[in-house]
N, C-alpha and C. Protein backbone atom coordinates (compact mmCIF):
# COMPACT_ATOMS: atom_id res chain seq x y z
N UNK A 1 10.22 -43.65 -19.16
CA UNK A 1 11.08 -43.42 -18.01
C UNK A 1 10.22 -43.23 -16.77
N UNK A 2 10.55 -44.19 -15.40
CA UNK A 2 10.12 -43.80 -14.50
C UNK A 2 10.11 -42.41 -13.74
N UNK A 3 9.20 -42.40 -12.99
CA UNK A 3 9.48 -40.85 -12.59
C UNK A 3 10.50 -41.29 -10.73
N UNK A 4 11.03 -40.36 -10.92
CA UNK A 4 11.77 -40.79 -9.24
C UNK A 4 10.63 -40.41 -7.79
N UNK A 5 11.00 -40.53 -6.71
CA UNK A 5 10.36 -40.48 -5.81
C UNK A 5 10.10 -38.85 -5.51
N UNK A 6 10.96 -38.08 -5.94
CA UNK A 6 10.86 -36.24 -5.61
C UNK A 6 10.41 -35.92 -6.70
N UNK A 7 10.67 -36.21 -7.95
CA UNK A 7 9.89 -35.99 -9.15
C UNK A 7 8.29 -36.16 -8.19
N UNK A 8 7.76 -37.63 -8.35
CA UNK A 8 6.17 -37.53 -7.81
C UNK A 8 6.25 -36.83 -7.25
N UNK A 9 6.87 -36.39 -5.95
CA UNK A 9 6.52 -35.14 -4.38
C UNK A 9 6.30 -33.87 -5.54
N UNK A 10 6.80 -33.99 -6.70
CA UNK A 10 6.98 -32.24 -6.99
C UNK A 10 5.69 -32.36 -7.90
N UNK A 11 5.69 -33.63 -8.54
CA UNK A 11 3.90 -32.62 -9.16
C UNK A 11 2.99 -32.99 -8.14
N UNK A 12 3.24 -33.77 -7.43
CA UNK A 12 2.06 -34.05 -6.48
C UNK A 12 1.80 -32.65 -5.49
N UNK A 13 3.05 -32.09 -4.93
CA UNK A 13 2.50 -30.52 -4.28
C UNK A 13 2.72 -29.92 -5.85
N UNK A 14 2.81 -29.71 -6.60
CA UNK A 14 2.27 -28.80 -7.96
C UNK A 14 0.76 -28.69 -8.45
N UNK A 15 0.13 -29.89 -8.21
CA UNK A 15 -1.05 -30.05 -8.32
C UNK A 15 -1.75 -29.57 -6.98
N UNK A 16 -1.27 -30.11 -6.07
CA UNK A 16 -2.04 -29.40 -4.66
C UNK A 16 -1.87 -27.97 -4.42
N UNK A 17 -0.65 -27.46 -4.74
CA UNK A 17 -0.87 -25.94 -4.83
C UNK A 17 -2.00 -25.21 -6.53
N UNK A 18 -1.98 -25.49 -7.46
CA UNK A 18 -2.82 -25.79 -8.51
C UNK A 18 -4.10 -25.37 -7.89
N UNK A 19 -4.39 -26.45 -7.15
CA UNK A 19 -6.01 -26.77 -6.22
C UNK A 19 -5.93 -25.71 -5.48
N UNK A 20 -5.43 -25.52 -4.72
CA UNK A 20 -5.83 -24.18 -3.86
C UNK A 20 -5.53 -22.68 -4.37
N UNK A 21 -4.80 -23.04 -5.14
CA UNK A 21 -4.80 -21.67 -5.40
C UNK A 21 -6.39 -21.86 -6.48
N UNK A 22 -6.78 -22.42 -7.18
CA UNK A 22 -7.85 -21.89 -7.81
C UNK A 22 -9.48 -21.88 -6.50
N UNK A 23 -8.81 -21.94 -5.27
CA UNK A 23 -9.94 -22.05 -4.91
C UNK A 23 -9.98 -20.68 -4.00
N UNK A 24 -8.95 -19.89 -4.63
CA UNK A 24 -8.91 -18.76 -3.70
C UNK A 24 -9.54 -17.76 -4.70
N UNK A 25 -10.63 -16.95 -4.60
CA UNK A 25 -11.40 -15.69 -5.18
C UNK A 25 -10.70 -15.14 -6.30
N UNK A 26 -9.61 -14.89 -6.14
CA UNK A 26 -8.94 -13.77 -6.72
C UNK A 26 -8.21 -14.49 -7.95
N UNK A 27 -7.76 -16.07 -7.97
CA UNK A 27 -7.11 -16.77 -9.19
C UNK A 27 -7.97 -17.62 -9.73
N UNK A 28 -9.67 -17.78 -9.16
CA UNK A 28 -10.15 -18.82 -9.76
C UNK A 28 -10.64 -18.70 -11.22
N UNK A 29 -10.84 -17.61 -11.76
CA UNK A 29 -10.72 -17.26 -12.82
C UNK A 29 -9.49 -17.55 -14.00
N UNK A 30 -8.84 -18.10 -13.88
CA UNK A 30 -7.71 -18.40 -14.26
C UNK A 30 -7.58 -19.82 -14.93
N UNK A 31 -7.22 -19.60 -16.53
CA UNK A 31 -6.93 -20.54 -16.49
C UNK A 31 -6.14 -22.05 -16.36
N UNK A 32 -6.13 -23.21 -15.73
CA UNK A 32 -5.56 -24.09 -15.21
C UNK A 32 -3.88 -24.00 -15.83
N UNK A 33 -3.64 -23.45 -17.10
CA UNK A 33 -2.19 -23.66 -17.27
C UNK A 33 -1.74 -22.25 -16.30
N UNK A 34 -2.47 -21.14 -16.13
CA UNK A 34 -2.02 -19.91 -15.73
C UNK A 34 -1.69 -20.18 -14.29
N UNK A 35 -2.84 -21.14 -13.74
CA UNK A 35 -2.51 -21.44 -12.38
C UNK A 35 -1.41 -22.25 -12.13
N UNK A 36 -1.07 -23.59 -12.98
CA UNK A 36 0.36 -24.02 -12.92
C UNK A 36 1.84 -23.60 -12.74
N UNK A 37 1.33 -22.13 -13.18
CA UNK A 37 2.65 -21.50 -14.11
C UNK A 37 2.96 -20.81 -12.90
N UNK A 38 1.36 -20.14 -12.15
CA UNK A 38 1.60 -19.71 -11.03
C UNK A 38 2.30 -20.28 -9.88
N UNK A 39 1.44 -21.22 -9.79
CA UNK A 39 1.95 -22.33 -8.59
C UNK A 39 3.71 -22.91 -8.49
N UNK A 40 3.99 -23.31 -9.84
CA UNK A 40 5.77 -23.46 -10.39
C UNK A 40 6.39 -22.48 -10.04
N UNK A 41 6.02 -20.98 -10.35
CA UNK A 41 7.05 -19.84 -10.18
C UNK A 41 7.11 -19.59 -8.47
N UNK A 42 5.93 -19.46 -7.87
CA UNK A 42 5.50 -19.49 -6.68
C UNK A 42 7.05 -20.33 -5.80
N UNK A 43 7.15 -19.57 -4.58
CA UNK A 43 7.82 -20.38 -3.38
C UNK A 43 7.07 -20.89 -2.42
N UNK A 44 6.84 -21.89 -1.92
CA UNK A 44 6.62 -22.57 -1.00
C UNK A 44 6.98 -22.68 0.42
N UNK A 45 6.36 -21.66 0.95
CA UNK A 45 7.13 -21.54 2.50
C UNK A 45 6.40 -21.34 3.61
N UNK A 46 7.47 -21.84 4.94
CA UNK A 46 6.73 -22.34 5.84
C UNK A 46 7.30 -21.67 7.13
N UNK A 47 6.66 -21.70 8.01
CA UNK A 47 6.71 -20.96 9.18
C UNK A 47 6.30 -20.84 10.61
N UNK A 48 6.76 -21.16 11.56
CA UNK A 48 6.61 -21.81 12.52
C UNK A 48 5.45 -20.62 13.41
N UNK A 49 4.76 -20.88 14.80
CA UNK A 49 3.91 -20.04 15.24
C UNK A 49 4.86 -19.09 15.84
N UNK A 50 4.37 -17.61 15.54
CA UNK A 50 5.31 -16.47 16.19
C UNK A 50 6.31 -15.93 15.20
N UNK A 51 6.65 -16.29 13.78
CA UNK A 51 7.49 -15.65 12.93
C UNK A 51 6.84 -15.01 11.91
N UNK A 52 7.41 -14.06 11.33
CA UNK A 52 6.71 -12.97 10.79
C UNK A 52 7.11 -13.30 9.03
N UNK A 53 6.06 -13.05 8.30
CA UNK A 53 6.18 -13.22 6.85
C UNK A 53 6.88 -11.93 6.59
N UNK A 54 6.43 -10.34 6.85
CA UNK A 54 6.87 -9.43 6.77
C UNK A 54 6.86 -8.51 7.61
N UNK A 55 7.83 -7.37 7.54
CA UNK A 55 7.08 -6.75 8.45
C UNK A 55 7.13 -5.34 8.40
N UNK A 56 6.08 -4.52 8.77
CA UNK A 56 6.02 -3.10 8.40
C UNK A 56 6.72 -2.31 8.02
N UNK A 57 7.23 -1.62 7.11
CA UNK A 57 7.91 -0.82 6.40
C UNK A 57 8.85 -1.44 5.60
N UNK A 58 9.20 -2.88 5.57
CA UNK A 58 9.76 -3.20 4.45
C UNK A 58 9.59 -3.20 2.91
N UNK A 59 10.07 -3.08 2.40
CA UNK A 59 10.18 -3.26 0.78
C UNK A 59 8.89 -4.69 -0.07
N UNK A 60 8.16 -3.69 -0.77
CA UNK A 60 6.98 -5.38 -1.20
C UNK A 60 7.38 -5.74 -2.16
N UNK A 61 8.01 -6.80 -1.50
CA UNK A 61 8.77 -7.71 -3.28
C UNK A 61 7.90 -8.93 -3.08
N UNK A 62 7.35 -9.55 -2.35
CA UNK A 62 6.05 -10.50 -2.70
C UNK A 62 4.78 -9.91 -2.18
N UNK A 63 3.56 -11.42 -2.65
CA UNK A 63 2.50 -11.58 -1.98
C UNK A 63 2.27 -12.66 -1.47
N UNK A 64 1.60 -12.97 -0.70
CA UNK A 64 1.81 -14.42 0.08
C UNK A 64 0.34 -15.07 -0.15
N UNK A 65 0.15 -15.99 -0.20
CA UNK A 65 -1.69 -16.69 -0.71
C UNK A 65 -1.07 -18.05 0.51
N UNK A 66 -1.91 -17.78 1.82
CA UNK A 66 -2.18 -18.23 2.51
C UNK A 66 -2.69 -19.94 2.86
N UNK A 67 -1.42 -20.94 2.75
CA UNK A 67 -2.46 -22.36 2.33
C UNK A 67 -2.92 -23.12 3.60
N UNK A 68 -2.33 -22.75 4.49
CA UNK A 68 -2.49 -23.22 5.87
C UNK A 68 -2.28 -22.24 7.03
N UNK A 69 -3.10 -22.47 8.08
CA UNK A 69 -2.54 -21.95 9.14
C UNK A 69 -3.09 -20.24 9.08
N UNK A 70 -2.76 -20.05 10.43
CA UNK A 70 -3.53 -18.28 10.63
C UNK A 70 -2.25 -17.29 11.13
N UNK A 71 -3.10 -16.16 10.70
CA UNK A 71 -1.60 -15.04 11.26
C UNK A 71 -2.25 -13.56 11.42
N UNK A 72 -1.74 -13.42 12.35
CA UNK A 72 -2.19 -11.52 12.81
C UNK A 72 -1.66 -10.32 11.66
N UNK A 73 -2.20 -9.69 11.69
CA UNK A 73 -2.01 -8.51 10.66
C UNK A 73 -1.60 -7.53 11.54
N UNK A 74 -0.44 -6.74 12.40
CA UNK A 74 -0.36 -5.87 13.34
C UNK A 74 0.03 -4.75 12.45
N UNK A 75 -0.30 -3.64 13.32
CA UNK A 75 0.36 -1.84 12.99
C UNK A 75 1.22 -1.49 14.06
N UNK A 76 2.31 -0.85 13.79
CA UNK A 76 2.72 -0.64 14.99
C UNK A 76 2.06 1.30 15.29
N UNK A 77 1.88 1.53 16.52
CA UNK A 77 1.27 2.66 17.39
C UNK A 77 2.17 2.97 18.25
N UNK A 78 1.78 4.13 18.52
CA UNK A 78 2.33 5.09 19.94
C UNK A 78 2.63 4.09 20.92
N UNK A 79 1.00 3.18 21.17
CA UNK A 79 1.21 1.96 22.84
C UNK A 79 1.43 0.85 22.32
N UNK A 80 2.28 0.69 20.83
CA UNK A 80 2.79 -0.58 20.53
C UNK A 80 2.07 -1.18 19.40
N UNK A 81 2.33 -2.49 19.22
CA UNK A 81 1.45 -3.29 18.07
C UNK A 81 -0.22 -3.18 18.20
N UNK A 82 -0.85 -3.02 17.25
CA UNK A 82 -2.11 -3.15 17.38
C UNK A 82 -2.91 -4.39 16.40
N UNK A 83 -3.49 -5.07 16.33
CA UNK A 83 -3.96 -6.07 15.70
C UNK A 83 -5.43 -5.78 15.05
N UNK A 84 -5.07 -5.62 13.69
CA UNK A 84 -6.01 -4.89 12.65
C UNK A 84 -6.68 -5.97 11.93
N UNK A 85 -5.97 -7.13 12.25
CA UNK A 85 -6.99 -8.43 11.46
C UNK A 85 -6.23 -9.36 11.61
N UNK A 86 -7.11 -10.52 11.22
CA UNK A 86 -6.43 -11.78 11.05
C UNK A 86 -6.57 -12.57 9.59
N UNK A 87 -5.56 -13.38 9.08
CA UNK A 87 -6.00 -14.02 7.98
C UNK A 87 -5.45 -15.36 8.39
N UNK A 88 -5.91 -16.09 7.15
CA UNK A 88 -6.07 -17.49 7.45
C UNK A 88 -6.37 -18.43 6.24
N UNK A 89 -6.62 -19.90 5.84
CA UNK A 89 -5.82 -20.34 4.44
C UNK A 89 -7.42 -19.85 3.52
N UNK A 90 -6.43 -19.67 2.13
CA UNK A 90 -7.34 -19.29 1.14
C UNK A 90 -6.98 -17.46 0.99
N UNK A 91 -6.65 -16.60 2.49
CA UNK A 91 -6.39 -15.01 1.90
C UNK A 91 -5.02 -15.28 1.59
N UNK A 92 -5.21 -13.45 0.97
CA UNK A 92 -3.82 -13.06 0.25
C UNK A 92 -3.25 -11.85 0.88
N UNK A 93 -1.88 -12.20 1.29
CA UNK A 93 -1.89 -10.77 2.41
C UNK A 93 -0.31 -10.37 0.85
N UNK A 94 -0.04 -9.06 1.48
CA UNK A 94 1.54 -8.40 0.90
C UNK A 94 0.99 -7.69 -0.76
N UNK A 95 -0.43 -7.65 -0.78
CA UNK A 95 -0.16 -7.06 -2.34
C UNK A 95 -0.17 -5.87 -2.28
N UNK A 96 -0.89 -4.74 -0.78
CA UNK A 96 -0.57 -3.80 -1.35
C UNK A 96 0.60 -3.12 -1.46
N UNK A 97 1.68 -3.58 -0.90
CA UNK A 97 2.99 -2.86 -1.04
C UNK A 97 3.43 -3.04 -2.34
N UNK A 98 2.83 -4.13 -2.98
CA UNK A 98 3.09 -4.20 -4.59
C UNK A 98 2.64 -3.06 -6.05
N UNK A 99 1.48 -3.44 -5.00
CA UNK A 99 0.45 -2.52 -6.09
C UNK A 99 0.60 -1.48 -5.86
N UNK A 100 1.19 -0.69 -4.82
CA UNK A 100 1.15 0.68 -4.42
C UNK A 100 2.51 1.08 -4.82
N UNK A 101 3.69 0.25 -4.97
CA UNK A 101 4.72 0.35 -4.95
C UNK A 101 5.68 1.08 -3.41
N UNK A 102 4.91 0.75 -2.01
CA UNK A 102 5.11 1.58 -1.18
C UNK A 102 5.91 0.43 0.00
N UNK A 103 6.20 0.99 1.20
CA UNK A 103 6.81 0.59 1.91
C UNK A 103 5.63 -1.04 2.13
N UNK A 104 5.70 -1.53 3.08
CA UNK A 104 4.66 -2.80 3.90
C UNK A 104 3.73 -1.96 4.79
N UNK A 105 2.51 -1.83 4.81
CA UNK A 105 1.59 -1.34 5.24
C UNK A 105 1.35 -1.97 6.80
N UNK A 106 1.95 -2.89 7.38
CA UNK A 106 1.81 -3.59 8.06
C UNK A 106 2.61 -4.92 8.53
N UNK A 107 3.03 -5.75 9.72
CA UNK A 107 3.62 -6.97 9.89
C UNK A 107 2.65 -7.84 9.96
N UNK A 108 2.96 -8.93 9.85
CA UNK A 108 2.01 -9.75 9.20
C UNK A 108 2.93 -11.16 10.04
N UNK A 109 2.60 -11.25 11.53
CA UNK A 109 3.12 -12.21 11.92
C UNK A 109 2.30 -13.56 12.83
N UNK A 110 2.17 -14.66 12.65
CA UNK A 110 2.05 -16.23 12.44
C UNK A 110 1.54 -16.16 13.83
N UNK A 111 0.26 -16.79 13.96
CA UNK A 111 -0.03 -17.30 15.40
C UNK A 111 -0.50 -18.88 15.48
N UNK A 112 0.02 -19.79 14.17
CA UNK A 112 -0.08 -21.07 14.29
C UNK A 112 0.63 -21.25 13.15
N UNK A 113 1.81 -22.34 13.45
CA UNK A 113 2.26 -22.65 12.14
C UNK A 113 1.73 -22.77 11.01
N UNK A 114 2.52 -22.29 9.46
CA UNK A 114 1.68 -21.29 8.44
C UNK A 114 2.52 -22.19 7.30
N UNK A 115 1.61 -22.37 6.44
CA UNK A 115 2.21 -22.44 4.65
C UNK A 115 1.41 -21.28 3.75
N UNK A 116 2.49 -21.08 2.63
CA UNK A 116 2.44 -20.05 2.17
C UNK A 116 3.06 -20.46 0.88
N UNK A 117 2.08 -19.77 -0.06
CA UNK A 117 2.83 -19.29 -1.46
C UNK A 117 3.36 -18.31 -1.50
N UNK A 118 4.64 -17.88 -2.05
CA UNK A 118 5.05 -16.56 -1.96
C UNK A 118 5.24 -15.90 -3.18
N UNK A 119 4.48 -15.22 -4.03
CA UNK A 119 4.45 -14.86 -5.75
C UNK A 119 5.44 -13.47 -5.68
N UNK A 120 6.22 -14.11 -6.15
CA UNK A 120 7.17 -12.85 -6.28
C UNK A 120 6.83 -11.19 -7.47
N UNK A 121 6.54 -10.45 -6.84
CA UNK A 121 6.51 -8.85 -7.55
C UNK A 121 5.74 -8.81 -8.83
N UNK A 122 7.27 -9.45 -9.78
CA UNK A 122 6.90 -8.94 -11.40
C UNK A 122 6.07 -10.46 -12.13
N UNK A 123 6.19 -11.90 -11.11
CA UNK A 123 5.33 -12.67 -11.40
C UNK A 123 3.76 -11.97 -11.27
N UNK A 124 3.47 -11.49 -10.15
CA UNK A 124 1.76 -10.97 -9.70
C UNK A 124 1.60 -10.23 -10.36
N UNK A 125 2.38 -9.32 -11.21
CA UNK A 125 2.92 -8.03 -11.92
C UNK A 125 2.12 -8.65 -12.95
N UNK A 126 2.48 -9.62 -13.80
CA UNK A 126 2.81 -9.92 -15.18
C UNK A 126 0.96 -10.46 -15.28
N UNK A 127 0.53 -11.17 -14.29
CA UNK A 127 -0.85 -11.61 -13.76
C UNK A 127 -1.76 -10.65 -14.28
N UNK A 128 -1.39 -9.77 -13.52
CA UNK A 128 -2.64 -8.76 -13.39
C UNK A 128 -2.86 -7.83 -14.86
N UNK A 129 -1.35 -8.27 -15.47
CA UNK A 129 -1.45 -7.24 -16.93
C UNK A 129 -2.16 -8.20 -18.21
N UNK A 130 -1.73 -9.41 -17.75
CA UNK A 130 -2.46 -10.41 -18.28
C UNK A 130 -4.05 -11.29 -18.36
N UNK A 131 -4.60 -10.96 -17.28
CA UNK A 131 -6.06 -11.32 -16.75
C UNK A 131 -6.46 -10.40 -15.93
N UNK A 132 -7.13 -9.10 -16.85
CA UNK A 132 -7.92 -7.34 -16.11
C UNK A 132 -8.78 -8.34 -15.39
N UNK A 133 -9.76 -9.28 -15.44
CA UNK A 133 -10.48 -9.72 -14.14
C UNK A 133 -9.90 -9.71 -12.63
N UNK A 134 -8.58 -10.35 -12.98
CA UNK A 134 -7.48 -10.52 -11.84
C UNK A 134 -7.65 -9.58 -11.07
N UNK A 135 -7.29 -8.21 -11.62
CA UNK A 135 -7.09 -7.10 -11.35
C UNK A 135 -8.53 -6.27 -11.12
N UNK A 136 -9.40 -6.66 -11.28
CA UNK A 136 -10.75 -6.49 -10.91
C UNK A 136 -11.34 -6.80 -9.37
N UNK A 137 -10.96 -8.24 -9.27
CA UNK A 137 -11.20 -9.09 -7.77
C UNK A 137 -10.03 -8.82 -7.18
N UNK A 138 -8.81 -7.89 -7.46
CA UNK A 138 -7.62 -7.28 -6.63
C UNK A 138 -8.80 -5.79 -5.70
N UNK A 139 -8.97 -5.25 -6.75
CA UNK A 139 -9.79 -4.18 -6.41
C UNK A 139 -10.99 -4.43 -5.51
N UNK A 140 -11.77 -5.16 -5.72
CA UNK A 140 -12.88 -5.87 -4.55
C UNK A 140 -12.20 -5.50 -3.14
N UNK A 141 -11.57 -6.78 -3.35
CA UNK A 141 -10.73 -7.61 -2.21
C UNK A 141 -10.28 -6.08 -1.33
N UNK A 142 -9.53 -4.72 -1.98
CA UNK A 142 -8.87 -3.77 -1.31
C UNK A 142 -9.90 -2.69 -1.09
N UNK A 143 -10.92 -2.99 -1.71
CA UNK A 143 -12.13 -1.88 -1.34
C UNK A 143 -13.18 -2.55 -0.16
N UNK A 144 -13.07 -4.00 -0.09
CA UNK A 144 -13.74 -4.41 1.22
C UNK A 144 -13.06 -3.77 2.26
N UNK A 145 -11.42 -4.24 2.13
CA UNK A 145 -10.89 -3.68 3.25
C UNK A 145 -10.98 -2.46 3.60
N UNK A 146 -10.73 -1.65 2.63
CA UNK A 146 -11.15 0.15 2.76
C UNK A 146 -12.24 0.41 4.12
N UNK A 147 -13.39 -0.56 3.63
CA UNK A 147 -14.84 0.06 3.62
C UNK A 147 -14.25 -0.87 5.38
N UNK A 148 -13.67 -1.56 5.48
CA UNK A 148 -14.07 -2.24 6.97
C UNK A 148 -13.48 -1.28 8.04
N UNK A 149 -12.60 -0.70 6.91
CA UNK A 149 -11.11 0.45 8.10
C UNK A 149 -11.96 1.22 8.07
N UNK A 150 -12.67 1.93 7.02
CA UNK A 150 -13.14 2.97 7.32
C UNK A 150 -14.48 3.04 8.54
N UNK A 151 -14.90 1.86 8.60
CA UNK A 151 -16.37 1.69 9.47
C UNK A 151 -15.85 1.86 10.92
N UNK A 152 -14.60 0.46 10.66
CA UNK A 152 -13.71 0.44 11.79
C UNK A 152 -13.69 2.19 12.86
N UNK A 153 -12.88 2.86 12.00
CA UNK A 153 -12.13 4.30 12.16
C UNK A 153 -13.50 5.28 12.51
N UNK A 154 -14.11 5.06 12.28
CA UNK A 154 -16.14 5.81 12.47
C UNK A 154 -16.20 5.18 14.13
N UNK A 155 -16.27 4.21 14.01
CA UNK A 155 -16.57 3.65 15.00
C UNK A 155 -15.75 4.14 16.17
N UNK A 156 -14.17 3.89 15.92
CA UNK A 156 -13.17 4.30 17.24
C UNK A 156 -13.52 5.81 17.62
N UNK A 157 -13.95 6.77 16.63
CA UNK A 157 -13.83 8.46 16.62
C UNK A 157 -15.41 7.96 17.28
N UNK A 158 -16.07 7.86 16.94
CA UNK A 158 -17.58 8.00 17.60
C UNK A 158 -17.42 7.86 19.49
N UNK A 159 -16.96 6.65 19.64
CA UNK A 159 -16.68 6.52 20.86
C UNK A 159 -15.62 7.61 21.55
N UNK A 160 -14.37 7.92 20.78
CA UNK A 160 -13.24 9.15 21.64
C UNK A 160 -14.34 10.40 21.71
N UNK A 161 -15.38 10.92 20.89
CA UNK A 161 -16.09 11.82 20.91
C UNK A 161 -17.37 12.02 22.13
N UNK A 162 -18.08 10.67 21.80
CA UNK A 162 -18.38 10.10 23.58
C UNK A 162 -17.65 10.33 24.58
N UNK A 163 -16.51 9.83 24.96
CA UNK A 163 -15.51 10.05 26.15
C UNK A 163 -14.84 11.07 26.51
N UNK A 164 -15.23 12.01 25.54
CA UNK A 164 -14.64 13.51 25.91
C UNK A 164 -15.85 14.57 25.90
N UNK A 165 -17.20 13.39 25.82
CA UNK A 165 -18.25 14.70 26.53
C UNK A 165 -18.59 14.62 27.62
């Protein structure tokens, strides 16, 4: 049986999501059916420049693995949004509201049109109970960030401590 014309489109982006996702740190460990399975369950979504994947204090029912395109990481503050980072294709933004089980740590909104995998909860869930490496390079990945906030946060107090001598 021939395959139809959306049949090909669907393994052809099945395989291209496949590919990138193993080329991202955190799934390359994985093996190729795990990444399929990933990539299949996975949503595929897209987003124009200026719309927000999530946004601070919502509920973390995904994670998003970044295939195109860049986006600001904001906090909101006393004098408004503040911009704590940027990501861009290959990161993974939304896990810690997963892993923490806590509100969204942050909005996470688009400054050039964006594609995105979106791994829903108890899929990333089921991942991490299944491949402890996974969950190893989860830990990396959230202790770099730690260590950058924390240098970050040294840094801002060093200077307010300056400006008030």
């Amino acid at each position: 049986m021939l395959a139809t014309h959306s049949e090909k489109r669907t393994v052809m982006l099945l395989k291209d999501e496949v590919e990138m996702l193993r080329r991202i740190t955190l799934f390359s460990g994985l093996p190729p059916a795990k990444l399929k399975l990933l990539a299949f369950t996975s949503d595929r979504v897209i987003y124009g420049a200026g719309e927000s994947l999530f946004h601070q204090g919502d509920i973390g029912d995904a994670a998003y693995v970044i295939l195109s395109g860049r986006a600001d990481v904001l906090v909101a503050t006393q004098t408004g949004q503040l911009k704590v980072a940027e990501v861009e294709q290959n990161s993974i933004v939304g896990e810690i509201a997963i892993l923490c089980n806590t509100p969204r740590t942050a909005t996470v909104k688009t400054t050039t049109a964006l594609e995105a995998l979106r791994i829903r909860k108890d899929d990333f869930l089921k991942l991490l109970a299944d491949f402890p490496e996974m969950a190893v390079e989860i830990m990396r990945v959230l202790a770099d960030r730690l260590s950058q906030t924390t240098s970050e946060l040294t840094e801002a107090r060093s200077r307010a401590q300056r400006a008030e001598a």
